[in-house]
N, C-alpha and C. Protein backbone atom coordinates (compact mmCIF):
# COMPACT_ATOMS: atom_id res chain seq x y z
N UNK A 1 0.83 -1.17 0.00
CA UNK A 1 0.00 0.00 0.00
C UNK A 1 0.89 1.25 0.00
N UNK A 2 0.55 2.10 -1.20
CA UNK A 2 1.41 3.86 -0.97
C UNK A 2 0.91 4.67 -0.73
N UNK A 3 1.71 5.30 0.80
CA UNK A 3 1.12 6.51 1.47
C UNK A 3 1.31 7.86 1.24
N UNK A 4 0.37 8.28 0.77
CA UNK A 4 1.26 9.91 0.11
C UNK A 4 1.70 10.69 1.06
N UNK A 5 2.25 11.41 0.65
CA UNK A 5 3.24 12.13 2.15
C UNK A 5 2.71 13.83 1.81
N UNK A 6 1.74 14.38 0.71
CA UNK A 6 2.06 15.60 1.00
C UNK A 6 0.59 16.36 1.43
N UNK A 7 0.68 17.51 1.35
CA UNK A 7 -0.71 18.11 0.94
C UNK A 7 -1.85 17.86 0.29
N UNK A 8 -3.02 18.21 1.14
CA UNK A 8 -3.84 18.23 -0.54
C UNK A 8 -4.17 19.74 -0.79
N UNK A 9 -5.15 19.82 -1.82
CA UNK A 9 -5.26 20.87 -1.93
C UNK A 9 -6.08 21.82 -1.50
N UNK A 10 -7.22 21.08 -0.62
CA UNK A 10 -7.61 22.06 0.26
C UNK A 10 -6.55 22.32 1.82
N UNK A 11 -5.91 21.62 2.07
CA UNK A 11 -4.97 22.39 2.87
C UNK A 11 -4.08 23.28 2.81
N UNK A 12 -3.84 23.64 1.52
CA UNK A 12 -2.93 24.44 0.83
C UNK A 12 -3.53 25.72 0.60
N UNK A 13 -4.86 25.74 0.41
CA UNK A 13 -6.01 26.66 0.02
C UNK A 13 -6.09 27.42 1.58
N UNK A 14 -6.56 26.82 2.73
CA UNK A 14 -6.70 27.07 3.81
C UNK A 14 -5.12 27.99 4.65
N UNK A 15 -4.33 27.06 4.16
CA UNK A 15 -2.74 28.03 4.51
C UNK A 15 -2.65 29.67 3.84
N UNK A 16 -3.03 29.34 2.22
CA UNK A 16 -3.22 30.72 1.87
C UNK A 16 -4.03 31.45 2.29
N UNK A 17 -5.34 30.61 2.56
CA UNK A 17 -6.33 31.81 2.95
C UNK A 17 -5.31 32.78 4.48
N UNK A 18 -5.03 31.81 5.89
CA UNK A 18 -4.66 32.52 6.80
C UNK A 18 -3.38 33.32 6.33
N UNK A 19 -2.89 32.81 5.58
CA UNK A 19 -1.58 33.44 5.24
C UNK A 19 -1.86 35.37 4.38
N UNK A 20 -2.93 35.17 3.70
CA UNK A 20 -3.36 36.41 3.16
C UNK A 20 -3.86 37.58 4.05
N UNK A 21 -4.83 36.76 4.95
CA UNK A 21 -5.72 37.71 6.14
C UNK A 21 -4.67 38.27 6.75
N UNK A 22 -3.31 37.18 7.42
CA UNK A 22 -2.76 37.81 8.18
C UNK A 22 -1.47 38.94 7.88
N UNK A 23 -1.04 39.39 6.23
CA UNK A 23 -0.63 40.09 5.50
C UNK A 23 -1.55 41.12 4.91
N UNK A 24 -2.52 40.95 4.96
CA UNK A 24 -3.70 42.50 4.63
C UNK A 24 -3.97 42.86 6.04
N UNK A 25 -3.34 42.18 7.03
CA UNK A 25 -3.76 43.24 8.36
C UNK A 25 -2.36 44.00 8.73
N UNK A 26 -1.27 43.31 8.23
CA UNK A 26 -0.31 44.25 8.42
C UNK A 26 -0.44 45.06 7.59
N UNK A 27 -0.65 44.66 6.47
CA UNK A 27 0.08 46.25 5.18
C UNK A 27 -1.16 47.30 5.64
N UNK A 28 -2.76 47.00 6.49
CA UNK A 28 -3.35 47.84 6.81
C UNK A 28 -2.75 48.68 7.90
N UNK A 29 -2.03 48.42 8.84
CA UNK A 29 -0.82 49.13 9.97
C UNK A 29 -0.12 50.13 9.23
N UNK A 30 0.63 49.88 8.05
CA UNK A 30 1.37 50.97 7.90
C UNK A 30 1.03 52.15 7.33
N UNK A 31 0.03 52.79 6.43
CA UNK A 31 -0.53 53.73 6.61
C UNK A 31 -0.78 54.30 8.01
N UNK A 32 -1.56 53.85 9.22
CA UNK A 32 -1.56 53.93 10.43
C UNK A 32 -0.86 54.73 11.22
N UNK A 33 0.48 53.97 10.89
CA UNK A 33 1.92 53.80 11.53
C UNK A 33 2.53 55.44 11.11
N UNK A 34 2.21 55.83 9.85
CA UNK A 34 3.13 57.15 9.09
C UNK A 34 2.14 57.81 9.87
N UNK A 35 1.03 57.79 9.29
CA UNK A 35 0.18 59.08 9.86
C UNK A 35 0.54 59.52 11.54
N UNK A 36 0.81 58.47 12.28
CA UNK A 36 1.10 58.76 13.84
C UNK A 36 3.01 59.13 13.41
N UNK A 37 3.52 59.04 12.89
CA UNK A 37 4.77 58.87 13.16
C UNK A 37 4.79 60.88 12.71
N UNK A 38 3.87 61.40 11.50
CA UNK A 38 3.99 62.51 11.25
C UNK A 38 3.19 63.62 12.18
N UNK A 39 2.20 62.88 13.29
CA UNK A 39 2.05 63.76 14.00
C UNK A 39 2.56 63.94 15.30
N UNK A 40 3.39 63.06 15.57
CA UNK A 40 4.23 63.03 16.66
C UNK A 40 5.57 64.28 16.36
N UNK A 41 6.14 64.02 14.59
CA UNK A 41 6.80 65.27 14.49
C UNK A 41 6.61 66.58 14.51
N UNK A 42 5.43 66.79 14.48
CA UNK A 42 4.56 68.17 14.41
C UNK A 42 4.23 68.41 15.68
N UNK A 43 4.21 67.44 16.81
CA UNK A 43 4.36 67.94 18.08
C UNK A 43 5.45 68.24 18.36
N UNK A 44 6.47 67.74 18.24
CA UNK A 44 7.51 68.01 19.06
C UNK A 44 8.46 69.42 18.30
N UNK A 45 7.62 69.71 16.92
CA UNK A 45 8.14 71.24 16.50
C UNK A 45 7.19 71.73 17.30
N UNK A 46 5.84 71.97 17.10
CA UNK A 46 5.12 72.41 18.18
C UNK A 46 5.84 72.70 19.36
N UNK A 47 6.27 71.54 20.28
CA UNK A 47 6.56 71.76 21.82
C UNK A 47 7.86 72.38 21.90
N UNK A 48 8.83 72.60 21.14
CA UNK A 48 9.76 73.29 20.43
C UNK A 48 9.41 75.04 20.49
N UNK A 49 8.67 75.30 19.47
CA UNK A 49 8.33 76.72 19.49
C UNK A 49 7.57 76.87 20.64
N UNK A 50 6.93 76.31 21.73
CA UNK A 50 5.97 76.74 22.67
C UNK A 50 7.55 76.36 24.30
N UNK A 51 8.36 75.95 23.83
CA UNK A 51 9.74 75.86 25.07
C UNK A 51 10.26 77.24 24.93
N UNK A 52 10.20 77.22 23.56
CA UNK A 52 11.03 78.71 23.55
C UNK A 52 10.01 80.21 24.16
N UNK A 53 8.78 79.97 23.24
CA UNK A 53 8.37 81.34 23.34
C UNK A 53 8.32 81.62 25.39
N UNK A 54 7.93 80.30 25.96
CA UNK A 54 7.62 80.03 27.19
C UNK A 54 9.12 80.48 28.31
N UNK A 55 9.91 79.46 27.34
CA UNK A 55 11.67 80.51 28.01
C UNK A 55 11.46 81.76 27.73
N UNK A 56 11.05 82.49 26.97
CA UNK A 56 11.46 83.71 26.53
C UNK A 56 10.54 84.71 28.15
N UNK A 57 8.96 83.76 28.73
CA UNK A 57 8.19 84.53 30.01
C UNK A 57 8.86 84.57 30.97
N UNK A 58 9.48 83.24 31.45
CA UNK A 58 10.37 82.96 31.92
C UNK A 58 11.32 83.65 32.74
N UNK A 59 12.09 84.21 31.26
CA UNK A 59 13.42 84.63 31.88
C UNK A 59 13.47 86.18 31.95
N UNK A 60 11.54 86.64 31.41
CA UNK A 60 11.86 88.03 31.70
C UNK A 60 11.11 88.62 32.98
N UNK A 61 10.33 88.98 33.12
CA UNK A 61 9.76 90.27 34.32
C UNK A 61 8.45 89.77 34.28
N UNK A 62 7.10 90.05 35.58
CA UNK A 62 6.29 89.99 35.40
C UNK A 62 5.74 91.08 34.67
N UNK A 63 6.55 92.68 34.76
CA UNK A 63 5.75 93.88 33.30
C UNK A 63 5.78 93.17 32.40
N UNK A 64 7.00 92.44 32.03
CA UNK A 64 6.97 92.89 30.58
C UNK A 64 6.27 91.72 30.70
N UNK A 65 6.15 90.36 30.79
CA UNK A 65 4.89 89.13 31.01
C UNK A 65 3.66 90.02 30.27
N UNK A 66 3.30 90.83 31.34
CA UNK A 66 2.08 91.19 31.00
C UNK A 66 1.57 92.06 30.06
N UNK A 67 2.84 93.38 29.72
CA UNK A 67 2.53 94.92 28.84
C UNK A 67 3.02 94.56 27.60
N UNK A 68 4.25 93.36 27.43
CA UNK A 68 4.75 93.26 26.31
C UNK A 68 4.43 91.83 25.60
N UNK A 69 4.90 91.33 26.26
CA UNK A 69 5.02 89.31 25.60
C UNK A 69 3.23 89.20 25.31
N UNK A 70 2.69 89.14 26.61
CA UNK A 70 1.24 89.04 26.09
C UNK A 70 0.29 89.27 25.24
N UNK A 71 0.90 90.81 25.05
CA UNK A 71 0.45 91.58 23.50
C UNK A 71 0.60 91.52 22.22
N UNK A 72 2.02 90.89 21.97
CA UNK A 72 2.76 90.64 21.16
C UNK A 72 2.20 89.32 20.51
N UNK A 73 2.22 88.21 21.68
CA UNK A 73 1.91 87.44 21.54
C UNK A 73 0.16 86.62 21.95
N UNK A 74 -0.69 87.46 21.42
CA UNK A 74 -2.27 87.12 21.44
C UNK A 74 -2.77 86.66 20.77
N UNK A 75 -2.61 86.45 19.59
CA UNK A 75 -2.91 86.13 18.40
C UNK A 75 -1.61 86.21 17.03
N UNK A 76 -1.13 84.92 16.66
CA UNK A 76 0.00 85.15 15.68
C UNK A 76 -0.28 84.64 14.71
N UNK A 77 -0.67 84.64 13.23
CA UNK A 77 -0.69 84.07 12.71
C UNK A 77 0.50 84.13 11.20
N UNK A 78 0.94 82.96 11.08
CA UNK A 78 2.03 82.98 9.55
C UNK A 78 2.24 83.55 8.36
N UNK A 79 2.71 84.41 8.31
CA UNK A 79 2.62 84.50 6.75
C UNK A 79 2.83 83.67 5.53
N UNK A 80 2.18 83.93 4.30
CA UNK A 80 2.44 82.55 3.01
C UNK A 80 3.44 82.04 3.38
N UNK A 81 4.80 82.63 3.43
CA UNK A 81 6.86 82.41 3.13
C UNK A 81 6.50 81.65 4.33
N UNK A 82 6.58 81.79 5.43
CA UNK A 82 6.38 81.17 6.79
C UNK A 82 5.60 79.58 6.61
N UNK A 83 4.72 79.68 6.06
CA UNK A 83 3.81 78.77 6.22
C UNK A 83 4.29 77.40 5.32
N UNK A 84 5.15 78.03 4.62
CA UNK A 84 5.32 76.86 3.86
C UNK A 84 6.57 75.47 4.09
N UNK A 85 7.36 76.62 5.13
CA UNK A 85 8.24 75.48 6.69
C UNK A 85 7.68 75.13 7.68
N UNK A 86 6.60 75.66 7.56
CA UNK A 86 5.99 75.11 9.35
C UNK A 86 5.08 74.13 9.09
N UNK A 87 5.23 73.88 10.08
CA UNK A 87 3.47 72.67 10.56
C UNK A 87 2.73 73.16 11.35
N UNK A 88 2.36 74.19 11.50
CA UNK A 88 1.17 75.10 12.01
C UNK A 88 0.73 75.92 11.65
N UNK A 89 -0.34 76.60 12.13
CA UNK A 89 -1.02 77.85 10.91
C UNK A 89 -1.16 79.20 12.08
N UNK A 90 -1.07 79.16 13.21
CA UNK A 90 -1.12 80.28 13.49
C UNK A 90 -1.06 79.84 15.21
N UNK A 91 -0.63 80.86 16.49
CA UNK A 91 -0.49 80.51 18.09
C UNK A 91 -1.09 81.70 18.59
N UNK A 92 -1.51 81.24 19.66
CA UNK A 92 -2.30 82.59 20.70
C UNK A 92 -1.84 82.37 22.27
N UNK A 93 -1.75 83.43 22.53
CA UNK A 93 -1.32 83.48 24.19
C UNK A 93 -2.20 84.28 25.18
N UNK A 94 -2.15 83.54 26.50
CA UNK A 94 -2.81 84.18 27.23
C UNK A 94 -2.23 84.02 28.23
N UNK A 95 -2.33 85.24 29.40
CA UNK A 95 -2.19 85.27 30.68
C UNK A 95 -3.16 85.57 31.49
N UNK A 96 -3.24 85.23 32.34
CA UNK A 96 -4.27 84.84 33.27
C UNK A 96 -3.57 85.06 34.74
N UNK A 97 -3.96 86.33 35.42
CA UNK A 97 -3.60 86.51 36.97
C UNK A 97 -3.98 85.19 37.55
N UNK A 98 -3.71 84.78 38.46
CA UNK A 98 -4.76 83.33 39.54
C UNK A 98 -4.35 84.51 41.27
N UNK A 99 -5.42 84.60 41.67
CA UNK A 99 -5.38 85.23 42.54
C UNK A 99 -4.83 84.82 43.76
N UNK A 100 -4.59 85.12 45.15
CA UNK A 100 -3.66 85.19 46.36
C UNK A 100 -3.04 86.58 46.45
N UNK A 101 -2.33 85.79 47.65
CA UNK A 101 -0.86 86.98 48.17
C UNK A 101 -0.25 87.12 47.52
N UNK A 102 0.22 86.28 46.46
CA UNK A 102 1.51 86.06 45.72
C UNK A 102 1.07 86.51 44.15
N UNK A 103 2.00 87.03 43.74
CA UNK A 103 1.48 87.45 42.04
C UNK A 103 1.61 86.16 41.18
N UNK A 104 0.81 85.05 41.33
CA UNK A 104 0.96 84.02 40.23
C UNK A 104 0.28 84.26 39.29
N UNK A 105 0.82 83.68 37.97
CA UNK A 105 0.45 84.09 36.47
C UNK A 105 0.13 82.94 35.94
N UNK A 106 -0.81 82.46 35.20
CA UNK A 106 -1.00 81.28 34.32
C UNK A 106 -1.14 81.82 32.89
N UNK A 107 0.53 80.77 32.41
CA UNK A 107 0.40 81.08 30.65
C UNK A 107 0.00 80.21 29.75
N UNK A 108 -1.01 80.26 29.20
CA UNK A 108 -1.25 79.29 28.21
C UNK A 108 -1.18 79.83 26.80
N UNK A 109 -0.27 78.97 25.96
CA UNK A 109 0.24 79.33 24.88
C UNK A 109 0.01 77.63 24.00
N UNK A 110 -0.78 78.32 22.93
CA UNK A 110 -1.96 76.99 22.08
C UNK A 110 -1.64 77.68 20.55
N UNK A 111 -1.47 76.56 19.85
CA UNK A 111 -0.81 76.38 18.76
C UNK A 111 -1.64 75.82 18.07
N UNK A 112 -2.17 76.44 16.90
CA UNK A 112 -3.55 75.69 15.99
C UNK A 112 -2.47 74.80 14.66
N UNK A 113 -3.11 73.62 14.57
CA UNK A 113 -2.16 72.95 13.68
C UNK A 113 -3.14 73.31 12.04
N UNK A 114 -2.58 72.57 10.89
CA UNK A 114 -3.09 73.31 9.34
C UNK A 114 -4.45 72.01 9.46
N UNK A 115 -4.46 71.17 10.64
CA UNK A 115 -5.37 70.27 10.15
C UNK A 115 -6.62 70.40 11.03
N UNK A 116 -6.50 71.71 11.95
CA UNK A 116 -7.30 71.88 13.23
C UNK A 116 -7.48 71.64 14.66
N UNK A 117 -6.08 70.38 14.76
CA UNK A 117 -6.23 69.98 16.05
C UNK A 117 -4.94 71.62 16.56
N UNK A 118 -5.32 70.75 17.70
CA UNK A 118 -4.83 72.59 19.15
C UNK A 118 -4.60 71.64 19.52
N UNK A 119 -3.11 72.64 19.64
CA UNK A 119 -1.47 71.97 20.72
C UNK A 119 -1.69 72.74 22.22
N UNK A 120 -1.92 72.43 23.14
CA UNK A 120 -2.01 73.56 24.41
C UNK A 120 -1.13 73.17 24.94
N UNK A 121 -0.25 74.35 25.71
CA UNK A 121 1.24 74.28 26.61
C UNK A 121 0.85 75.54 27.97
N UNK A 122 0.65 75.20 29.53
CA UNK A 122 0.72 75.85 30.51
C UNK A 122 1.81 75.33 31.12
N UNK A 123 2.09 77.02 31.74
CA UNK A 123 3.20 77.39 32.69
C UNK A 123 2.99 78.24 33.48
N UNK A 124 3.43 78.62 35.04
CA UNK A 124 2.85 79.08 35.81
C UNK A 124 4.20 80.27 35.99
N UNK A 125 3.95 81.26 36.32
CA UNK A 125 4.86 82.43 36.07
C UNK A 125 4.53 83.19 37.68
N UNK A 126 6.03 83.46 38.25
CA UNK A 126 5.70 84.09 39.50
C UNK A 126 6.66 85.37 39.72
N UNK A 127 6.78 86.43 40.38
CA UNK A 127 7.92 87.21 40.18
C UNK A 127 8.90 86.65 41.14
N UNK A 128 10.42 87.17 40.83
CA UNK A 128 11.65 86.13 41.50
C UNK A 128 11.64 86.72 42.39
């Protein structure tokens, strides 16, 4: 009596089938994968320009905090030349007294991205 030793062909059918499902669920990941990988870079330019402008409250005065930086910075938005290096479309700042004994300041400085989501960055500002 001869015993065949291999496949048939519905087992072969069945291998491809899992073998396909489980290759259309990866190649569905990588689209996924970019789209998060490009907004993770757009945060961290984001959190970038919002370290600096935030060093810049920082390291100056509560006047100027309030008569200058605040004003300056209320509403910014890019120009065309600008817009076409950045990954954002425009930032707004606010200060906010929080009341007590002590002169504490709350800065929130929010960064509108070109696709609509808002980057928000607080820092609490006190005089030295």
């Amino acid at each position: 009596m001869k015993q065949n030793a291999g496949f048939s062909l519905l087992e072969v059918m069945i291998a491809l089938t899992i073998l396909a499902v489980g290759i259309i669920g990866i190649i569905q990941l990588f689209p996924e994968s970019l789209r998060q990988s490009r907004i993770a870079q757009e945060r961290t330019s984001v959190a970038s320009l919002a370290s600096t402008e935030l060093g810049r409250v920082r390291a100056g005065s509560i006047s100027d905090l309030v008569s200058n930086w605040a004003v300056r910075n209320a509403f910014r938005e890019l120009t065309q030349a600008q817009r076409a290096y950045a990954v954002y479309d425009s930032w707004r700042a606010s200060v906010q007294r929080i009341g007590g004994d002590v002169d504490l300041f709350r800065v929130t400085f929010s960064v509108t991205m070109f696709d609509g989501r808002e980057e928000r960055f607080v820092t609490y500002i006190t005089e030295q």
